[in-house]
Protein backbone atom coordinates (compact mmCIF):
# COMPACT_ATOMS: atom_id res chain seq x y z
CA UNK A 1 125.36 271.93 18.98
CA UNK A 2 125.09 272.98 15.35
CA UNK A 3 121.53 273.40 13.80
CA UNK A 4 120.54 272.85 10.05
CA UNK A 5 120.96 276.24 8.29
CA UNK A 6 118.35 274.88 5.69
CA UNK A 7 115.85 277.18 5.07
CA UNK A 8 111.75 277.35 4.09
CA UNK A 9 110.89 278.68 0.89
CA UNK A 10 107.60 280.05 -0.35
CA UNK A 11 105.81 276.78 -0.99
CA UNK A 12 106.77 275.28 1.90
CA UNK A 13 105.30 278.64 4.05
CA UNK A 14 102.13 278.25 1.93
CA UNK A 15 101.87 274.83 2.59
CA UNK A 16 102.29 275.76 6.45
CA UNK A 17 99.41 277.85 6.29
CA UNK A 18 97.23 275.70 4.27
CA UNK A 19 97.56 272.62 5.82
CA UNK A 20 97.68 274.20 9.44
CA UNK A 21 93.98 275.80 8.08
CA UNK A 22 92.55 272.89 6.25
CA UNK A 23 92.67 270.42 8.83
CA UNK A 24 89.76 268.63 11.17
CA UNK A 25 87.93 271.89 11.16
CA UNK A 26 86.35 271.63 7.37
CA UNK A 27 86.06 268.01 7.90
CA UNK A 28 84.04 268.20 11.02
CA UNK A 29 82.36 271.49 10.97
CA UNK A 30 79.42 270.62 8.56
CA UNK A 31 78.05 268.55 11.14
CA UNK A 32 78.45 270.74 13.98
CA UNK A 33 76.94 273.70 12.12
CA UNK A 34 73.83 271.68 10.38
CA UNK A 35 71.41 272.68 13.54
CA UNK A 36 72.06 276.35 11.69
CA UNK A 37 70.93 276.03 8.59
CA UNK A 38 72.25 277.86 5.65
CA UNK A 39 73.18 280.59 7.68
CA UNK A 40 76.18 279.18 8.47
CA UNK A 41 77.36 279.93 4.96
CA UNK A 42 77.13 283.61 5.70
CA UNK A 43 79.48 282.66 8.42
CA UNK A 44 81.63 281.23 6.12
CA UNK A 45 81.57 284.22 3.79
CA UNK A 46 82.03 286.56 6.74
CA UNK A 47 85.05 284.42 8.20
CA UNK A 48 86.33 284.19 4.32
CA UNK A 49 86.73 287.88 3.69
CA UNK A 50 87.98 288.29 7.44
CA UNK A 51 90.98 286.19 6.92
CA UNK A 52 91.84 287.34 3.76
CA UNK A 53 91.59 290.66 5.23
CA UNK A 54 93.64 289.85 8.41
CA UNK A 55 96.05 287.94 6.08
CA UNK A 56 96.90 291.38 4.08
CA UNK A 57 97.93 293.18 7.64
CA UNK A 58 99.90 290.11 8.72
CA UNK A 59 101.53 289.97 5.41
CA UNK A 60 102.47 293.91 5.78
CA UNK A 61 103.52 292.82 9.06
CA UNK A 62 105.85 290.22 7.85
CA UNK A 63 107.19 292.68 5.58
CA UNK A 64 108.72 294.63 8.32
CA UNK A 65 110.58 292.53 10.34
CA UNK A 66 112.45 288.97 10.42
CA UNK A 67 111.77 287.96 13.63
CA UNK A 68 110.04 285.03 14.55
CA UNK A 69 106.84 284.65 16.38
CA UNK A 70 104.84 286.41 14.36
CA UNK A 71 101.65 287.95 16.45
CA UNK A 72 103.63 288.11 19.63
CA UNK A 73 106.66 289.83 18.23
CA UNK A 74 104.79 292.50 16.30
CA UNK A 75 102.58 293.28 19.86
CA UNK A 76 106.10 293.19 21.92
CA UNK A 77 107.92 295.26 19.14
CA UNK A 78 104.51 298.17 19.27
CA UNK A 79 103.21 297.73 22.82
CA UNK A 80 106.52 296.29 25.26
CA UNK A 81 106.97 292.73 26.89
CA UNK A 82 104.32 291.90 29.06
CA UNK A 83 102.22 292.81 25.61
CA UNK A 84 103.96 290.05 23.95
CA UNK A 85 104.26 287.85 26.43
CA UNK A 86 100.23 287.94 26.86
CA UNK A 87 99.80 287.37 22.88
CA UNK A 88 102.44 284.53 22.90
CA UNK A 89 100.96 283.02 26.01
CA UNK A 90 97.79 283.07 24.51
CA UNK A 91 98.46 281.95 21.26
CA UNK A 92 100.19 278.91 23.12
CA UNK A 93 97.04 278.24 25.54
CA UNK A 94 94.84 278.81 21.56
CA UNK A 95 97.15 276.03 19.68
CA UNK A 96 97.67 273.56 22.84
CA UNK A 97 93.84 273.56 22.83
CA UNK A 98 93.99 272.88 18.99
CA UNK A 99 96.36 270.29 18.45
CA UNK A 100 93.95 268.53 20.72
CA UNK A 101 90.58 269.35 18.92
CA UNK A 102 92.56 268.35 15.90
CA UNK A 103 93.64 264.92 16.99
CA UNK A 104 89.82 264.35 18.10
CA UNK A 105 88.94 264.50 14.81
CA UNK A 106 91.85 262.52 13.58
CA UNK A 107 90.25 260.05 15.68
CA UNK A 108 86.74 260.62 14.18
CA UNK A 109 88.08 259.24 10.82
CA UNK A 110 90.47 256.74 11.35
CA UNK A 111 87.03 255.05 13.35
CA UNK A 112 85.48 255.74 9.86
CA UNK A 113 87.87 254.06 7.74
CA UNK A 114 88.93 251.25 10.24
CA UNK A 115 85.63 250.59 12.49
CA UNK A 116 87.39 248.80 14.86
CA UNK A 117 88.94 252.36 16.60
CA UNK A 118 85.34 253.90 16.62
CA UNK A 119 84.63 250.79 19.30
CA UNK A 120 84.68 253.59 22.21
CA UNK A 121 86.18 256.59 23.76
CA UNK A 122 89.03 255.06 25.25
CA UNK A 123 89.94 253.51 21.61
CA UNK A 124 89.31 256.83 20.33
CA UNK A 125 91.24 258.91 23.00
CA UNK A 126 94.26 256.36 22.41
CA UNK A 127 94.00 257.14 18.31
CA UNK A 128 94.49 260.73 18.87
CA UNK A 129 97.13 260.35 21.21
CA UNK A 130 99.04 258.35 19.24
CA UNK A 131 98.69 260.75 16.44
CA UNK A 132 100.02 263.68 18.56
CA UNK A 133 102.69 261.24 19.66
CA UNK A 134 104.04 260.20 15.96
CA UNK A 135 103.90 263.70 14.60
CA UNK A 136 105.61 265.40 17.57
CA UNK A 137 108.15 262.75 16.79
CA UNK A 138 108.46 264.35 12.98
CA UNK A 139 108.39 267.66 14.48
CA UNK A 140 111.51 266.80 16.54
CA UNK A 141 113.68 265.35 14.11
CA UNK A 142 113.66 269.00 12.65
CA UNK A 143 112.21 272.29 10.72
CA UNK A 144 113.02 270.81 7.20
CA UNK A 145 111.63 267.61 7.78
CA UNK A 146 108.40 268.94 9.34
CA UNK A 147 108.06 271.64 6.92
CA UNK A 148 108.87 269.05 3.77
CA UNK A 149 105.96 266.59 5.38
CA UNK A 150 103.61 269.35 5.71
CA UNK A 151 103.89 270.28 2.18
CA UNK A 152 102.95 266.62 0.57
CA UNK A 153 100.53 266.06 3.32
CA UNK A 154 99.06 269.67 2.35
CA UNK A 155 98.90 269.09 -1.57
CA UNK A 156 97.33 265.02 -0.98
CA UNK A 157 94.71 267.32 0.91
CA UNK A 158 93.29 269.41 -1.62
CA UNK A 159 92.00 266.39 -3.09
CA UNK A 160 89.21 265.54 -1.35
CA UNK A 161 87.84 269.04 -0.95
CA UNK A 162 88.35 269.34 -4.71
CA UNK A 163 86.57 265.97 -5.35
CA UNK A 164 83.28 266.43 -2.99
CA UNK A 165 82.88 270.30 -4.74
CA UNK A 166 82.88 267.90 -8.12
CA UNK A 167 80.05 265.65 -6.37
CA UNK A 168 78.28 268.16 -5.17
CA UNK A 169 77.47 269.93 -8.88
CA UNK A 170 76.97 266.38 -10.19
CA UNK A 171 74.58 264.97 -7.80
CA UNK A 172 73.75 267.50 -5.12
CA UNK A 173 69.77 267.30 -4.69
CA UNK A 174 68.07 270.22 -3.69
CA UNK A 175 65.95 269.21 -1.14
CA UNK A 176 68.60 268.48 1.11
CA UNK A 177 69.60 271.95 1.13
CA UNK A 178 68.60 273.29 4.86
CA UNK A 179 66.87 276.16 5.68
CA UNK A 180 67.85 279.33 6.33
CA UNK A 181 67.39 279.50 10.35
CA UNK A 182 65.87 276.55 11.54
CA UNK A 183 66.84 277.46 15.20
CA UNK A 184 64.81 281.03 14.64
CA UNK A 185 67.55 282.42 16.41
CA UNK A 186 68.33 286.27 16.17
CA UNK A 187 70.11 286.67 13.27
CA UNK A 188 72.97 288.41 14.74
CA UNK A 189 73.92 285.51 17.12
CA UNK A 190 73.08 282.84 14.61
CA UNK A 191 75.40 284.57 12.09
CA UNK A 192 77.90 285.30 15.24
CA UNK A 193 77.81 281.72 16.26
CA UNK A 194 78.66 280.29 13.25
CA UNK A 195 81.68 282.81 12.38
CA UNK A 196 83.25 281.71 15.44
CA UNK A 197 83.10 278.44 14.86
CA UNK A 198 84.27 278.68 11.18
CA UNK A 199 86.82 280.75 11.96
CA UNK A 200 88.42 277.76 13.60
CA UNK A 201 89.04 276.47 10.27
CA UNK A 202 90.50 279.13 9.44
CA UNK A 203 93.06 279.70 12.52
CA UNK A 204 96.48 279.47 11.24
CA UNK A 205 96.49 281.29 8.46
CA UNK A 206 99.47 282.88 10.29
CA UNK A 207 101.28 280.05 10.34
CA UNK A 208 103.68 281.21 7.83
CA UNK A 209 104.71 283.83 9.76
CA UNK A 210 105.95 282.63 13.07
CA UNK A 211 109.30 280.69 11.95
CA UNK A 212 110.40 283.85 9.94
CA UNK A 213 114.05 283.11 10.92
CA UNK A 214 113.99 279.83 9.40
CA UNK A 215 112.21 281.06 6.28
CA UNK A 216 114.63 282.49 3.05
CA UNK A 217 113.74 286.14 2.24
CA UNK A 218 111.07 286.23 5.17
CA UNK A 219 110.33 289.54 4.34
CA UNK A 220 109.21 288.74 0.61
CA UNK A 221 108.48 285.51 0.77
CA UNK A 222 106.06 285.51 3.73
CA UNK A 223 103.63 287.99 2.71
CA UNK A 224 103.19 285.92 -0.65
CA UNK A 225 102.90 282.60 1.22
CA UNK A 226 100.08 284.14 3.56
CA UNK A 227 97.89 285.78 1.70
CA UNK A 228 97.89 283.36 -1.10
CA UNK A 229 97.14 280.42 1.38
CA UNK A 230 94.45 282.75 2.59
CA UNK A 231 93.09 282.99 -1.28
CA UNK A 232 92.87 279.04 -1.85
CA UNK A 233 91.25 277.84 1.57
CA UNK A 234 88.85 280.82 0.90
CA UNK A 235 87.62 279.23 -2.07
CA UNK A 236 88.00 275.34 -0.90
CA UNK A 237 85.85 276.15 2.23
CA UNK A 238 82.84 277.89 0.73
CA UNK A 239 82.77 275.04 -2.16
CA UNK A 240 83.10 272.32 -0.35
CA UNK A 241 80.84 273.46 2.37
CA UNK A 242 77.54 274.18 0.16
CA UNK A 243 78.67 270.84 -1.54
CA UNK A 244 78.27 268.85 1.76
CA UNK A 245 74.59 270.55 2.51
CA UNK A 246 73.49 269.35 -1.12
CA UNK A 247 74.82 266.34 -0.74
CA UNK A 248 73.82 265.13 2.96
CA UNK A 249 69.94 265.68 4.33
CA UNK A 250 70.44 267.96 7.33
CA UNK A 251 68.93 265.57 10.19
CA UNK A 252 72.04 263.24 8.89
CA UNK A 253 74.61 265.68 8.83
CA UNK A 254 73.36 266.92 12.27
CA UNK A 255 75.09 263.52 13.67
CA UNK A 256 77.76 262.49 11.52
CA UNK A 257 80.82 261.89 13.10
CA UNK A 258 81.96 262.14 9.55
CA UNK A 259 80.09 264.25 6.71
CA UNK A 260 82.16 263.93 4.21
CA UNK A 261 82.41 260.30 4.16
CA UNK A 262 78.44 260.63 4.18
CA UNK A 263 78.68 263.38 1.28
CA UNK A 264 80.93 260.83 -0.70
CA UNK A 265 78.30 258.12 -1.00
CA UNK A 266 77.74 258.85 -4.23
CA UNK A 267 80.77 256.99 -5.05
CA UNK A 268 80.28 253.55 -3.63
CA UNK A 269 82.51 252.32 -0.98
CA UNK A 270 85.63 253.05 -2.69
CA UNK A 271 84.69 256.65 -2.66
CA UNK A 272 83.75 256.99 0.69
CA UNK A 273 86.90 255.02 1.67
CA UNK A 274 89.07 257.86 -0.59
CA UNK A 275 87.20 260.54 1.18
CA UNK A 276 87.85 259.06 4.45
CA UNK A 277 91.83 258.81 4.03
CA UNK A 278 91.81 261.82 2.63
CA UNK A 279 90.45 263.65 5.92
CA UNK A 280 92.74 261.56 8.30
CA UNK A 281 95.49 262.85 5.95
CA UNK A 282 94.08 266.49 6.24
CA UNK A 283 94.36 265.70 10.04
CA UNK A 284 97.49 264.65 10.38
CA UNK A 285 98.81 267.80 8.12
CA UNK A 286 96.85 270.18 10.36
CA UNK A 287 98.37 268.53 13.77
CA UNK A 288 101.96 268.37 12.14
CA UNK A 289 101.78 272.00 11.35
CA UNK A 290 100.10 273.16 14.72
CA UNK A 291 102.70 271.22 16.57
CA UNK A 292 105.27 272.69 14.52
CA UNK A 293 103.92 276.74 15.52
CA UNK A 294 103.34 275.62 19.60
CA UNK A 295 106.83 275.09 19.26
CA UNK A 296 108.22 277.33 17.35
CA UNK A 297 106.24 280.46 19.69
CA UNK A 298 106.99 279.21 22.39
CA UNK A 299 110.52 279.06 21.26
CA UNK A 300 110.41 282.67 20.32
CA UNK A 301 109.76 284.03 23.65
CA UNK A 302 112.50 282.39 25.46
CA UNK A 303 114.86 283.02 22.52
CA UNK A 304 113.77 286.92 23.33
CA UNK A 305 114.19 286.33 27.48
CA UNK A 306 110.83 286.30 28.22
CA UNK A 307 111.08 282.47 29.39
CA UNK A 308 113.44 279.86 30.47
CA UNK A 309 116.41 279.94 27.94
CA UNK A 310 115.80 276.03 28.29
CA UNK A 311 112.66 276.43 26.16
CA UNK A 312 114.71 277.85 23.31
CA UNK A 313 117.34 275.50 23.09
CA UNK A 314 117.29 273.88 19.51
CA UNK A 315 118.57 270.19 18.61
CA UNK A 316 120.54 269.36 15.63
CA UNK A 317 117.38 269.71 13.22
CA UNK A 318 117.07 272.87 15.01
CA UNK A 319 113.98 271.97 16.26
CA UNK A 320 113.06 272.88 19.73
CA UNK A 321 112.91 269.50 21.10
CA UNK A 322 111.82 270.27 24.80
CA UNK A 323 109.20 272.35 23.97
CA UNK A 324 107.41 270.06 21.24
CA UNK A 325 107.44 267.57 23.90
CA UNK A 326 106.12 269.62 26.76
CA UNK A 327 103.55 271.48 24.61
CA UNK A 328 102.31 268.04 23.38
CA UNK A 329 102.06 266.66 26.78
CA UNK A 330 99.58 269.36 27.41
CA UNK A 331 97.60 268.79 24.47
CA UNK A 332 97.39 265.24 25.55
CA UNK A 333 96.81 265.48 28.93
CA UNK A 334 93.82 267.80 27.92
CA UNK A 335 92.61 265.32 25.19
CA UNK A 336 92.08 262.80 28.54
CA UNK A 337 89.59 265.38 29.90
CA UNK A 338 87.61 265.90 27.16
CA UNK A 339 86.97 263.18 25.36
CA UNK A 340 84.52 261.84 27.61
CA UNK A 341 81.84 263.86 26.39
CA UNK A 342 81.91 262.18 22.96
CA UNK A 343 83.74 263.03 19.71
CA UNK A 344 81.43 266.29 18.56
CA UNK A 345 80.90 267.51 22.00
CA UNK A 346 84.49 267.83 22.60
CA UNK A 347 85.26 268.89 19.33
CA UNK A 348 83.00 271.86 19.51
CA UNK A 349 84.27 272.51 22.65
CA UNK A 350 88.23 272.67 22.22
CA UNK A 351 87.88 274.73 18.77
CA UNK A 352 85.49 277.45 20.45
CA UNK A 353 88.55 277.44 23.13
CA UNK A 354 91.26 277.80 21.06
CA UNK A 355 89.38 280.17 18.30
CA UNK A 356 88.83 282.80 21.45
CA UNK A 357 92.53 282.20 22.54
CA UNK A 358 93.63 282.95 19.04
CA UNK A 359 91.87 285.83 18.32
CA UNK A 360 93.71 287.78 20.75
CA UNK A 361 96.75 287.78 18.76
CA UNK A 362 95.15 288.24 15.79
CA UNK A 363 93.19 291.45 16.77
CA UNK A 364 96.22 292.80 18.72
CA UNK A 365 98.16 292.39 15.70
CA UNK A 366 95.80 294.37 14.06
CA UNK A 367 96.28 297.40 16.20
CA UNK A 368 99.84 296.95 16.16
CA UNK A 369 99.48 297.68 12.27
CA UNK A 370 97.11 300.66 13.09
CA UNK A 371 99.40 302.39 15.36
CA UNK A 372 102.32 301.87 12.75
CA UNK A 373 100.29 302.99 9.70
CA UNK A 374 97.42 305.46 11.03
CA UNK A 375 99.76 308.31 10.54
CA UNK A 376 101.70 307.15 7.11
CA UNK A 377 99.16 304.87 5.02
CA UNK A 378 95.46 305.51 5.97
CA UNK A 379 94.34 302.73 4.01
CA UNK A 380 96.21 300.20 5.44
CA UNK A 381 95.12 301.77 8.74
CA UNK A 382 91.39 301.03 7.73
CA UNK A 383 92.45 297.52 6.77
CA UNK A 384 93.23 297.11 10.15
CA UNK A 385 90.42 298.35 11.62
CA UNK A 386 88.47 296.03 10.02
CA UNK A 387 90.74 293.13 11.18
CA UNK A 388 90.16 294.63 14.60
CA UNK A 389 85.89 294.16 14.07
CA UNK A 390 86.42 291.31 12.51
CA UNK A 391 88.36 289.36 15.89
CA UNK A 392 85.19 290.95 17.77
CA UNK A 393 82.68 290.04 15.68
CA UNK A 394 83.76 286.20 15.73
CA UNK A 395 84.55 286.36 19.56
CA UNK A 396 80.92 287.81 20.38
CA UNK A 397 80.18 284.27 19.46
CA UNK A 398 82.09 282.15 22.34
CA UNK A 399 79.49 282.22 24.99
CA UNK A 400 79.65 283.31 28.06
CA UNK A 401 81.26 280.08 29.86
CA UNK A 402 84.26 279.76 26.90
CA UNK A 403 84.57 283.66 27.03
CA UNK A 404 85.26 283.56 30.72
CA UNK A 405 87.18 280.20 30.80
CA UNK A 406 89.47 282.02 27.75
CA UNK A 407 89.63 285.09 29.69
CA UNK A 408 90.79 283.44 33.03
CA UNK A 409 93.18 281.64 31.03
CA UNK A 410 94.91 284.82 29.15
CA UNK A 411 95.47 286.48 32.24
CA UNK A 412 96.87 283.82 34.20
CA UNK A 413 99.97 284.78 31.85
CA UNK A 414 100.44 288.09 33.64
CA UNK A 415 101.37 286.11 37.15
CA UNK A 416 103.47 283.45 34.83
CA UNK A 417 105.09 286.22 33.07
CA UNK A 418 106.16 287.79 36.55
CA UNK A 419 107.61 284.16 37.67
CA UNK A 420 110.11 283.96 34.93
CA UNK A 421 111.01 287.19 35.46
CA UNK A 422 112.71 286.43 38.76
CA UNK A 423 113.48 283.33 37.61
CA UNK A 424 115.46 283.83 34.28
């Protein structure tokens, strides 16, 4: 069956990385991170300067190789198969668990705009399937069309950020601004804490680089796409976030199911309502683009032999239709699970999950670009170090129960990896 030889160009790579970043995470994280203070934006610096960092050894990654996959095929290509197949497992396992933290806060908003699907958690649970449903369906139809959807939805989302940053200098009140610990926790695992959980929002900054054989002059026009996404959600995040905490009185923000509705009552009801379709649009750009990677790495490993050849078998959009499906069954099935414990519970939940599965990959990929450079390019050696301390730093954050739960899932890959081997 022929495939679409249509390829992505540098705007629509950025726009993969942006909207796969800006998604559910910035929306709902300035609730979850209120009981913190104004720590937490020291964990949004530290997160900040970490991605752009880990975006400059991905980029010089991507410069070396048109492969797709990105993480897992610069571990296989330094450290051998079962290498990548660990990262690409686990990046899998890290964006199953997102689409699904995504799509609860997809849920979140379309209750705040339209009341009636905040009635309970069923209605909710059956909001955020849906939404994984319709955009798996875009996702299917092919790589343009996804990657054409995810650019609009990406540029409508800038908006909002842009607009509560504006409200924020206008009529942001002091005395709403938390305090610096109010937990008195030590400041190490308050500031630890909070990195991991806003470097959720800032998980797929390598989204650019997975479908490099679909992307025209991957080798140039990656590295551009990547770090420049990393540039502009640096600077949305940080704004927008000490926006919210001017805008919002802490013991509010500490329970909103949605802050920056809350943050946009400065506006009336027509600006809350604009704030609140912007973040279900920001949503459904972050789920369309994390469908589009759990498809396309998954795709990259069988395409390689490392999995069923089934899994890598591309329709006439030359989109991996089986896999979208079967990866989005997953996410839903584990949407069922959760969403029991209530909308913020869950949420912080599934994004400490997938964050720990995701740094893997990330910090991997990092030493992939130290053992290539340590030799040739000190400096770019040292750049990886610090993306290496970086993945730590954030991970020392997951807890005990998500570190072991994450752990326990990686290396259930090494008995799946030996399966398909007999199998294939």
């Amino acid at each position: 069956m022929s495939t679409t030889t249509k390829k992505m160009g540098f705007w629509q790579c950025w726009g993969m990385s942006v909207g796969v970043m800006i998604g559910s995470g910035i929306f709902l994280l300035p609730a979850v991170l209120a009981p913190f203070g104004w720590i937490s934006l020291l964990g949004w610096l530290l997160t900040s300067a970490g991605t752009i960092v880990l975006a400059l050894v991905l980029a010089r990654l991507a410069g070396t190789t048109d492969r797709a996959g990105g993480p897992y095929a610069y571990v296989r290509e330094s450290f051998g198969d079962l290498a990548g197949f660990l990262i690409g497992w686990g990046y899998w396992v890290g964006v199953v668990f997102g689409v699904t933290a995504i799509a609860v806060g997809f849920a979140g908003y379309m209750g705040s705009v339209f009341p009636v699907f905040a009635a309970n958690s069923f209605t909710q649970a059956l909001v955020a399937a849906a939404g994984i449903g319709a955009l798996t369906w875009v996702n299917v139809k092919g790589v343009s069309e996804a990657a054409s959807v995810q650019l609009v939805l990406t540029i409508l989302k800038v908006i909002p950020l842009v607009l509560i940053i504006y409200l924020g200098i206008a009529y942001g009140d002091r005395d709403n601004f938390p305090s610096f610990n109010p937990q008195g926790l030590p400041f190490f695992q308050a500031l630890s804490t909070t990195a991991l959980l806003t470097m959720w929002a800032f998980i797929g900054v390598e989204a650019a680089v997975i479908p490099a054989s679909d992307v025209e002059n991957p080798k140039k026009t990656i590295p551009a796409a990547v770090v420049s996404a990393a540039l502009s959600v640096s600077l949305l995040y940080v704004g927008a976030s000490a926006a919210i905490m001017f805008l919002v009185p802490s013991d509010i923000l500490a329970v909103s199911e949605s802050p920056f509705v809350d943050a946009a009552a400065h506006m009336g009801k027509g600006g809350a309502l604009l704030i609140g379709i912007g973040a279900l649009i920001s949503t459904a750009g972050a789920l369309n683009g994390n469908i589009f990677v759990m498809g396309q790495m998954s795709m990259a490993i069988a395409a390689d032999g490392l999995a069923p050849a089934v899994i890598a078998k591309k329709n006439r959009g030359g989109a991996p239709a089986g896999a979208l499906i079967v990866s989005s069954v997953f996410s839903t099935a584990l949407l069922v699970l959760n969403f029991t414990d209530g909308l913020v519970s869950a949420f912080s939940f599934l994004i400490s999950m997938s964050t720990l599965s995701i740094l893997a990959p990330y910090g991997l990929s990092a030493v992939a670009e130290f053992k290539r450079s340590w030799r040739s390019a000190k400096g770019w050696a040292a750049v990886a170090l610090l993306s290496v301390t970086y993945t730590l730093i954030a991970a020392a954050g997951s807890g005990l129960y998500v570190l072991l739960l994450g752990v326990g899932l990686f290396l259930l890959g090494i008995p799946l990896f030996k399966v398909f081997q007999r199998i294939i």
